[in-house]
Protein backbone atom coordinates (compact mmCIF):
# COMPACT_ATOMS: atom_id res chain seq x y z
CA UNK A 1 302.01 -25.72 -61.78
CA UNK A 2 298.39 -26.97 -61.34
CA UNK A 3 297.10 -23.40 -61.90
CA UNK A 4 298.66 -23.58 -64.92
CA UNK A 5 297.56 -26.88 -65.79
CA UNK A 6 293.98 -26.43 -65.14
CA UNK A 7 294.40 -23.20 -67.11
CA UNK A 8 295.31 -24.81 -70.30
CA UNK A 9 293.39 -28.09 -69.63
CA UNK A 10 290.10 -26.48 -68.89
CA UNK A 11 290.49 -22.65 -71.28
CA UNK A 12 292.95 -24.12 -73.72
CA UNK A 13 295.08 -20.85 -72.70
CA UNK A 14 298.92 -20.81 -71.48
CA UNK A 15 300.12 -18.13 -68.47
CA UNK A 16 302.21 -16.62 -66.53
CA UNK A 17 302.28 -17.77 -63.04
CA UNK A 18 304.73 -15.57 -60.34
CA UNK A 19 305.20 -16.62 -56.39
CA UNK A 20 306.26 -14.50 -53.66
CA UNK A 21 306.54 -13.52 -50.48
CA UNK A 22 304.39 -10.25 -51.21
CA UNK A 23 301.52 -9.45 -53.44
CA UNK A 24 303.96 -6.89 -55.52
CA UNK A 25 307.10 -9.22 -55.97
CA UNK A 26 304.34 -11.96 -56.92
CA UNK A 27 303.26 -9.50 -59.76
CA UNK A 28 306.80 -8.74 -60.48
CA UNK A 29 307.22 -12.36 -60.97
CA UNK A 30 304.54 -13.53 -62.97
CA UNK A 31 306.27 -10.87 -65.72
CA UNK A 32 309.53 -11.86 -65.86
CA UNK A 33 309.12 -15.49 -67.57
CA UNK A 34 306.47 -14.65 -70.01
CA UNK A 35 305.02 -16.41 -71.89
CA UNK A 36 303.71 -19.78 -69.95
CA UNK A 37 306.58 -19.09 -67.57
CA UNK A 38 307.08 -19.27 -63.87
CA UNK A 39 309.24 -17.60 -61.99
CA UNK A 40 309.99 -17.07 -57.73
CA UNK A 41 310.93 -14.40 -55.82
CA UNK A 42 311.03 -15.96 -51.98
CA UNK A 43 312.74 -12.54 -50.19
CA UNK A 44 313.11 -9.00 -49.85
CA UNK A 45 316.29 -8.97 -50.99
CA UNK A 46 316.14 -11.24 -53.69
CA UNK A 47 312.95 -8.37 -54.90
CA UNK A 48 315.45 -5.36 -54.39
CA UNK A 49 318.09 -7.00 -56.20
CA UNK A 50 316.17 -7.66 -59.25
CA UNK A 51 314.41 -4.61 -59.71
CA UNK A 52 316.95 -2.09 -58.65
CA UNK A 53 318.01 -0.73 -61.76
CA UNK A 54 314.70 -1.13 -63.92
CA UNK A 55 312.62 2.03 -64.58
CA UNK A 56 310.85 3.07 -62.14
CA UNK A 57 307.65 1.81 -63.91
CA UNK A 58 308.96 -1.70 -62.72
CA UNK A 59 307.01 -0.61 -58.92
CA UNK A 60 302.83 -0.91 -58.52
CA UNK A 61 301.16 1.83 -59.13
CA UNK A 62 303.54 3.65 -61.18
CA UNK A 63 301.92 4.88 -64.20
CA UNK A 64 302.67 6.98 -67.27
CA UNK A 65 302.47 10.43 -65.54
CA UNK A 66 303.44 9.52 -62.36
CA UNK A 67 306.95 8.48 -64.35
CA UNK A 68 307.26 11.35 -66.38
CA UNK A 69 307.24 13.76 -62.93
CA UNK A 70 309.41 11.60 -61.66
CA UNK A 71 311.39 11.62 -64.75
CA UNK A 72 311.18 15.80 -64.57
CA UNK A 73 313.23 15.29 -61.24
CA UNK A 74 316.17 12.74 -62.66
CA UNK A 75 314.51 9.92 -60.99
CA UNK A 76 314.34 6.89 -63.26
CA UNK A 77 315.26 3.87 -61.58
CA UNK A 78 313.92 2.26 -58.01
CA UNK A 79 317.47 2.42 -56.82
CA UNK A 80 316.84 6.46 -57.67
CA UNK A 81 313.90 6.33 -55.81
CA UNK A 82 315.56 4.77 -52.32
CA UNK A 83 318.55 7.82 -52.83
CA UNK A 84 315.61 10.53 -52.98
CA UNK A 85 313.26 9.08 -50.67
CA UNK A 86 312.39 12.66 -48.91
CA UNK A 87 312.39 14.49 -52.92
CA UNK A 88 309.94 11.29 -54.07
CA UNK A 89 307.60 12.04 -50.59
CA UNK A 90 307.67 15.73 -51.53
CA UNK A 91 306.66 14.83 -55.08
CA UNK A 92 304.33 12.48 -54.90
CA UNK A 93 302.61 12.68 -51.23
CA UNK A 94 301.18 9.38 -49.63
CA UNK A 95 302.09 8.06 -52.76
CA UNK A 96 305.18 8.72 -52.53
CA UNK A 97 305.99 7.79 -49.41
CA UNK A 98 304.35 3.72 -50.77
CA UNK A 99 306.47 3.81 -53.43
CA UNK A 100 309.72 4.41 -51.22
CA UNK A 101 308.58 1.26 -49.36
CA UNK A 102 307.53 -0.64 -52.62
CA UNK A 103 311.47 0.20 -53.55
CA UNK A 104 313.05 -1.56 -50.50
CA UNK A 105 310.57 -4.74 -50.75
CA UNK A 106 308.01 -3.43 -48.52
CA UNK A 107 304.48 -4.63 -49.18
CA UNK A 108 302.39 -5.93 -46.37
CA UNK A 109 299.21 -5.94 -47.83
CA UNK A 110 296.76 -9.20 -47.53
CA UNK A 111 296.08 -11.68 -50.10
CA UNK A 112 292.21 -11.14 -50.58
CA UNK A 113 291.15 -14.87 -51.98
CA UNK A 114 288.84 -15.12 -54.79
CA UNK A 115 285.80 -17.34 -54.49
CA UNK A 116 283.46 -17.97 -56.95
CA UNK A 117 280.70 -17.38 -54.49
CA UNK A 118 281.07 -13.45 -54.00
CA UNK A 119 281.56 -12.87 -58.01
CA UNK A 120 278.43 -10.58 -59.36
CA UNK A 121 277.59 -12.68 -61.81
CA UNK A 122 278.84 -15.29 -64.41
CA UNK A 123 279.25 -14.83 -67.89
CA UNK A 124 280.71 -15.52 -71.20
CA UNK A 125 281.62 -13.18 -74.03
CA UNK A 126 283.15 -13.49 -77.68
CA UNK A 127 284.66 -10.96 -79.83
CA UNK A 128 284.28 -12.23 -83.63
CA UNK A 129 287.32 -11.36 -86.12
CA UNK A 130 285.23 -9.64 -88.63
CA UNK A 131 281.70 -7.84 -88.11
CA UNK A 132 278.26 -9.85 -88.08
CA UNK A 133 275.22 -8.97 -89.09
CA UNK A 134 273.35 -12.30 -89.23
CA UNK A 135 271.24 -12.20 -85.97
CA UNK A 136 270.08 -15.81 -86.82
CA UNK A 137 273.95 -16.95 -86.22
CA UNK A 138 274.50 -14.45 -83.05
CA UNK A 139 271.21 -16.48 -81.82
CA UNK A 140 273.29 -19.89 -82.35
CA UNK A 141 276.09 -18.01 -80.79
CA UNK A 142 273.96 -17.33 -77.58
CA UNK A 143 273.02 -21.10 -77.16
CA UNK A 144 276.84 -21.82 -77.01
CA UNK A 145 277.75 -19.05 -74.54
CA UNK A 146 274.50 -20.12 -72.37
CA UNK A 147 275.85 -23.50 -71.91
CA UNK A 148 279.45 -22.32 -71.08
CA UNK A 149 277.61 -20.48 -68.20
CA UNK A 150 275.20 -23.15 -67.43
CA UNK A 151 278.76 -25.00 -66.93
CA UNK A 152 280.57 -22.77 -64.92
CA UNK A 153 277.83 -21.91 -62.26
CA UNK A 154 277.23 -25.76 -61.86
CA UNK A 155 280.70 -26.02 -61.32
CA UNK A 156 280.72 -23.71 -58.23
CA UNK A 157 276.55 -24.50 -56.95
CA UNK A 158 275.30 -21.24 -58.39
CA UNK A 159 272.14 -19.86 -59.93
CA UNK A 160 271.25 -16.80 -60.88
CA UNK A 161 267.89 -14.13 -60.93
CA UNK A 162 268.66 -12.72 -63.72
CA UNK A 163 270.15 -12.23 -67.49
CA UNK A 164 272.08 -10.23 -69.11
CA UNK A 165 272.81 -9.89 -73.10
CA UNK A 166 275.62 -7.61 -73.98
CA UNK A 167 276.04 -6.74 -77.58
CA UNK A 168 279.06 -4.60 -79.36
CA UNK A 169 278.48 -2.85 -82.27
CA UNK A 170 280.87 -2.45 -85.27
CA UNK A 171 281.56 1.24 -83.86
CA UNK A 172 282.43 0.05 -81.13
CA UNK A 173 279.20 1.30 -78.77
CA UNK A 174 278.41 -1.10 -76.45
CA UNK A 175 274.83 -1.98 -74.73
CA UNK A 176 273.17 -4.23 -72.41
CA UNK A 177 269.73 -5.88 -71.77
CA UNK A 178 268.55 -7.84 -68.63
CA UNK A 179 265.73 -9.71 -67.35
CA UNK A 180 264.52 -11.20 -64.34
CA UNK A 181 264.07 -15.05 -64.54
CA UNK A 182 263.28 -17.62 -61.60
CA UNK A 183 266.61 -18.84 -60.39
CA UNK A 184 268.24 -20.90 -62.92
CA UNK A 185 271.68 -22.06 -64.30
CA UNK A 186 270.02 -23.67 -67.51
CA UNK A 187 271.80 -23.18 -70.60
CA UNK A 188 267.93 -23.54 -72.25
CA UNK A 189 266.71 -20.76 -70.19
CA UNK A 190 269.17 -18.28 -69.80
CA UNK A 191 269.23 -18.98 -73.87
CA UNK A 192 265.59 -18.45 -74.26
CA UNK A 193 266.02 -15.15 -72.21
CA UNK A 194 269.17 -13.61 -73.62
CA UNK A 195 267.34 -14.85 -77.48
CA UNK A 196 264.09 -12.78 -76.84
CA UNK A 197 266.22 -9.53 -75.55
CA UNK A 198 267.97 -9.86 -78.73
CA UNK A 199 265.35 -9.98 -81.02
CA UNK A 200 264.85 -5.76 -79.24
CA UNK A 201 267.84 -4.43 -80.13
CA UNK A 202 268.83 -2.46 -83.37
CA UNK A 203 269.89 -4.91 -85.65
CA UNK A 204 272.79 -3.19 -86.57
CA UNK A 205 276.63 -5.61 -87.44
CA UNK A 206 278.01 -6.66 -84.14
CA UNK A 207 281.82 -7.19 -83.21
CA UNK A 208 281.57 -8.78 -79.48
CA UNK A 209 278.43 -10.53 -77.80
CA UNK A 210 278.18 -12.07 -74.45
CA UNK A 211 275.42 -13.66 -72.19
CA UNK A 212 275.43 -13.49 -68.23
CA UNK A 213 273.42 -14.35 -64.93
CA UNK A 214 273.26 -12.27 -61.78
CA UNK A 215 271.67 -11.88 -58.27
CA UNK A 216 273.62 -15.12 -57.76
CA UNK A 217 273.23 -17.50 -55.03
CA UNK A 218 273.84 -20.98 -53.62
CA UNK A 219 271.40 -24.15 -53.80
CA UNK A 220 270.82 -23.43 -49.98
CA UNK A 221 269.51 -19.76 -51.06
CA UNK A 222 267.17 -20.27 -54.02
CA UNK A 223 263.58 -20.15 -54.24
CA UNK A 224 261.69 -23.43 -55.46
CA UNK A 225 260.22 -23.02 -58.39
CA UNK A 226 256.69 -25.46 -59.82
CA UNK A 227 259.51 -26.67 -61.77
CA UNK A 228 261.48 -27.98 -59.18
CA UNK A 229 258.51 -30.17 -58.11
CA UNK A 230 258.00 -31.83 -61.78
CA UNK A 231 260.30 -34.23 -62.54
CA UNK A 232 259.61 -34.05 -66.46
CA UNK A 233 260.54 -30.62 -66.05
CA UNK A 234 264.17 -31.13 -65.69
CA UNK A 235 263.96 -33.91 -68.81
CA UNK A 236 261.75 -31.27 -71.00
CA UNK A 237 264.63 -28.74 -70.72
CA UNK A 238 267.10 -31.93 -71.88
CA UNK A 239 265.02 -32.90 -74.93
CA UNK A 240 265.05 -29.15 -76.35
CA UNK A 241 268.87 -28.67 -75.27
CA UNK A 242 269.30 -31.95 -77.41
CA UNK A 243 266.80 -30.69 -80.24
CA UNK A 244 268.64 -27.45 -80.54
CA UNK A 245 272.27 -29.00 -80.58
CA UNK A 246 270.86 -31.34 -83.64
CA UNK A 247 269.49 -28.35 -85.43
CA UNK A 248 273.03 -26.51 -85.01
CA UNK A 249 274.59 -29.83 -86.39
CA UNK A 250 272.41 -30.06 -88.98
CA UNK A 251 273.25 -26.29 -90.08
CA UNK A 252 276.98 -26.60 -89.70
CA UNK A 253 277.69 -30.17 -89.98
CA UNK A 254 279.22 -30.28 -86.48
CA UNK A 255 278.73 -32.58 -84.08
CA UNK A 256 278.08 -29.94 -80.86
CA UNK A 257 276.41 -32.26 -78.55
CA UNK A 258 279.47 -35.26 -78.76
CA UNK A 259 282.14 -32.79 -78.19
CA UNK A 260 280.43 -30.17 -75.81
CA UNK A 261 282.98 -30.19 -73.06
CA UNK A 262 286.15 -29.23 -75.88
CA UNK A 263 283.84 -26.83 -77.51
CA UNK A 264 283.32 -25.02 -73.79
CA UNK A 265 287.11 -24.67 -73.45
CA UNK A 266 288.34 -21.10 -74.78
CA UNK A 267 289.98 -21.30 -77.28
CA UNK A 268 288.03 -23.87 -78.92
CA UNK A 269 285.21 -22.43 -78.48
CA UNK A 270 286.06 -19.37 -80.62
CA UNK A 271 287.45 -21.37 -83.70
CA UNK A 272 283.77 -23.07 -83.06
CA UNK A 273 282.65 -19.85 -83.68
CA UNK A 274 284.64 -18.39 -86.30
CA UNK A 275 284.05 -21.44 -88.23
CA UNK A 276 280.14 -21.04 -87.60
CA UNK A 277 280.47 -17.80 -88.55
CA UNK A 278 282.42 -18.38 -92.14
CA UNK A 279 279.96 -21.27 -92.85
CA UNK A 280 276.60 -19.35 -91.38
């Protein structure tokens, strides 16, 4: 309940959540109360009774043509699949022979913890509702995805090396750009970075743009910086943060720097945008 919480308090989003005693029942779970539901599976046999007569499709792993070949050999349910285990083996090989233990609650795989520390990078992206072609908005777009990465890597202690700007065009071709900076997590200079790579791209309408750092690491790992010696430095960066926010609110009579935090939640932050975007 506090994943879900935090999930709607901090990305404005509802979900699913599903608890098990394996990672497949777990998955299983999380689908059966959508959507914002929860839902617990706590044994084997509470798994095998649920599932037994769903389609086969029900059981990891099981996708479209490895249904219709079962399918081609009258096998459409899991409690199919546990009456032809040998026939599903022959069939299907090593897979197979996991999806006969899938069928009887069998998964004894390990939970593999995320942690922000071993992602790649961090990054934000937005896809707009109608084409753009105004690179001076996309640019007022970047400042707002920069700080919604400046706020997650502070969240977790991260900087990063480098930026990346990725850009989707109206057909649909997508592209990326990236730069090596000194390690930051400034909104102001992964903005100033992922602004200059956009100003080299073909200036053609664009359906989806997103900003990112990578070659992350911890406080404990970066290299200082002439910066990191000058305390005006740190204010100088604050000052043209604050300039730029009153230039936005100027432009779209918004008040960006008072309500920063709600704009940085989800699903705010694309009716932010959409509304920029109408009004740019």
């Amino acid at each position: 309940m506090e994943i879900k919480r935090r999930t709607r308090d901090e990305l404005g989003l509802s979900c699913s959540v599903g608890v098990a005693y394996s990672k497949t029942a777990a998955k299983t779970a999380s689908e059966e109360k959508k959507p914002d539901g929860y839902f617990e599976i706590r044994t084997r046999e509470d798994f095998v009774n649920l599932i037994s007569d769903r389609d086969v499709r029900v059981l990891y792993t099981v996708g479209t043509m490895t249904a219709e070949k079962l399918y081609a050999n009258g096998i459409r349910t899991v409690r199919d699949v546990r009456r032809h285990e040998e026939e599903v083996i022959h069939l299907l090989g090593k897979h197979g022979r996991w999806l006969t233990r899938l069928a009887v609650g069998i998964d004894d795989r390990k939970v593999t913890p995320y942690r922000p520390q071993d992602a790649k990078s961090i990054g934000r992206e937005v896809t707009f509702q109608k084409d753009v072609d105004n690179y001076e908005f996309l640019r007022d777009v970047l400042l707002l995805l920069s700080l919604c990465v400046e706020h997650r890597a502070r969240r977790v202690g991260l900087h990063g090396s480098g930026v990346t700007l990725k850009l989707t065009y109206s057909n649909m071709k997508g592209i990326t750009r990236s730069s090596l900076t000194v390690p930051t997590e400034s909104a102001v200079r992964i903005y100033r970075e992922a602004s200059r790579m956009l100003d080299q791209v073909d200036r053609r309408p664009v359906r989806l743009i997103g900003v990112s750092i990578y070659n992350l690491s911890g406080e404990e790992g970066r290299q200082l910086t002439f910066e990191d010696y000058f305390e005006d430095a740190a204010a100088q960066r604050d000052a043209e943060l604050k300039d730029i926010l009153d230039r936005l609110g100027q432009r779209y009579g918004l008040d960006f720097a008072g309500h920063l935090t709600q704009i940085m939640q989800m699903d705010t932050l694309h009716k932010t945008i959409e509304y920029m975007r109408s009004h740019s």
